[in-house]
Protein backbone atom coordinates (compact mmCIF):
# COMPACT_ATOMS: atom_id res chain seq x y z
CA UNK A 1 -161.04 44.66 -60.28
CA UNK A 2 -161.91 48.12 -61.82
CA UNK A 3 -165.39 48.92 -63.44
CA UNK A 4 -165.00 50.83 -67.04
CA UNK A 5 -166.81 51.89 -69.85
CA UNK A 6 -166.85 50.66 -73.61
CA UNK A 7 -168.24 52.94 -76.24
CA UNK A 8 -168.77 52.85 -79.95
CA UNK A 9 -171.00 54.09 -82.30
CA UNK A 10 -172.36 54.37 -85.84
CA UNK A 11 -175.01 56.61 -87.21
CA UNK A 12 -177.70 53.51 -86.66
CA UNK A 13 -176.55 51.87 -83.76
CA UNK A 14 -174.74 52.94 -80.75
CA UNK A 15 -173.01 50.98 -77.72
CA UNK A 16 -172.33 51.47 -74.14
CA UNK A 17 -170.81 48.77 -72.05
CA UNK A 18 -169.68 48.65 -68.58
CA UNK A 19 -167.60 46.13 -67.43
CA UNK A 20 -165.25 45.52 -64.87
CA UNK A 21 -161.41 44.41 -65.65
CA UNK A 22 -158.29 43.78 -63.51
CA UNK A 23 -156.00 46.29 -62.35
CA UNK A 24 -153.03 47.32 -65.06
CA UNK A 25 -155.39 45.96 -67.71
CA UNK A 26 -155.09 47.69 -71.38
CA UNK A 27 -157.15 49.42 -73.55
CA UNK A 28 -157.04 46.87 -75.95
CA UNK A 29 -157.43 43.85 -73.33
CA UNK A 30 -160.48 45.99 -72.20
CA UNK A 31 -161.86 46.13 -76.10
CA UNK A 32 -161.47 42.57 -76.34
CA UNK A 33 -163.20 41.60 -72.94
CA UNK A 34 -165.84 43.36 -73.54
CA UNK A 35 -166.64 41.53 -76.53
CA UNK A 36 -168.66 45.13 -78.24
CA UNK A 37 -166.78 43.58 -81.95
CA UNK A 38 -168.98 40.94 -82.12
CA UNK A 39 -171.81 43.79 -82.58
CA UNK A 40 -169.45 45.41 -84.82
CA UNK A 41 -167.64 42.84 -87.28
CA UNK A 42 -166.72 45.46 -89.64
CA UNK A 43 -164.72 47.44 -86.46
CA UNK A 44 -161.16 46.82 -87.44
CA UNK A 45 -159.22 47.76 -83.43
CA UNK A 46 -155.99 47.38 -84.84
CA UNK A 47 -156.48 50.55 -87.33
CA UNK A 48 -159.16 51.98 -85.52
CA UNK A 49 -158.45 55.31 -83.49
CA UNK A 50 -158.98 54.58 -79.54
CA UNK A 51 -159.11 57.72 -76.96
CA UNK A 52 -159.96 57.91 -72.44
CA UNK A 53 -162.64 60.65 -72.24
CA UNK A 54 -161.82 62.05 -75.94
CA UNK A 55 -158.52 62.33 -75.43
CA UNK A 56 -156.17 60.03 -77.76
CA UNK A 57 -154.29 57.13 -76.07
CA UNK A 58 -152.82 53.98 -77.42
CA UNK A 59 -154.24 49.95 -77.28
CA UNK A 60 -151.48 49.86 -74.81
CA UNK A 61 -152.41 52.52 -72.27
CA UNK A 62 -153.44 51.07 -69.07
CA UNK A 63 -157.30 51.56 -68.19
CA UNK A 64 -157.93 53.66 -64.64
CA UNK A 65 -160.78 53.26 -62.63
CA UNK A 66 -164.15 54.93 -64.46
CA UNK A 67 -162.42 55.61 -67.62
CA UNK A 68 -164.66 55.08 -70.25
CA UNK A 69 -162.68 53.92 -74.06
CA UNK A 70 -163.75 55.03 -77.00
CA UNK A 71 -163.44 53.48 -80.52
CA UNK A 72 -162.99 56.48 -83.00
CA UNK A 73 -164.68 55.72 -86.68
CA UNK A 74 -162.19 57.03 -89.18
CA UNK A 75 -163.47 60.24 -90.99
CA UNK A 76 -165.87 59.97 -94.59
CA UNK A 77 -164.25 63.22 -95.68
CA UNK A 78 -161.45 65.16 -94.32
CA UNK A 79 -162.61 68.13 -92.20
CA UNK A 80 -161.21 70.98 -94.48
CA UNK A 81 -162.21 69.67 -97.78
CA UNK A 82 -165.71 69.42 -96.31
CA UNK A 83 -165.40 72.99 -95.24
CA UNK A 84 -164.22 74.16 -98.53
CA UNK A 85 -166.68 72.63 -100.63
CA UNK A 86 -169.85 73.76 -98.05
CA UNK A 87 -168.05 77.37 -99.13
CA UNK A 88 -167.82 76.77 -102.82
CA UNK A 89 -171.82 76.30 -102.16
CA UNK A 90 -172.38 79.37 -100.75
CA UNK A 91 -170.94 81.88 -102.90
C-alpha cells in the first residue's frame, strides 16, 4: 500500500483527503476510492481535468508514493478574453 493525497476545490468548499491505495493503482481508481464525489455530485471525472503536483496527467497514470491528485474545475472565462476585457476597462 501507498499513502496519497486527494484534492478538490470550489470557491465555498475545499477538500483534502489522504488515503492509502495499492501499488500500480490509477489516478482514476484513486478518485474513486476515495469517495471525495460524493461531496461533489456535480464533479463530472470523466471530463474533468486531473494533474500530480499541478502538472497534467491522465485517469490512467499510475499514482507514486506521496503524490497528491488534483481535480481541475474547468475555466468560467477563458484567460485572454478575461484579460482583454479587464483592458477595455482601463482605457
Amino acid at each position: 500500500m501507498i499513502n496519497i493525497e486527494i484534492v478538490y476545490a470550489k470557491p465555498e468548499k475545499q477538500t483534502l483527503l489522504s488515503l492509502s491505495v495499492a501499488e500500480n493503482c490509477t489516478v482514476s481508481e484513486a478518485i474513486l476510492q476515495s469517495n471525495i464525489l460524493a461531496d461533489f455530485p456535480d464533479c463530472d471525472i470523466n471530463t474533468a481535468s486531473v494533474g500530480i503536483f499541478s502538472t497534467p496527467c491522465t485517469l490512467e497514470t499510475i499514482v507514486q508514493s506521496g503524490d497528491r491528485i488534483e481535480i481541475y474545475r474547468p475555466l468560467q472565462t477563458d484567460p485572454k478574453e478575461a484579460r482583454r476585457q479587464r483592458a477595455l476597462k482601463t482605457k
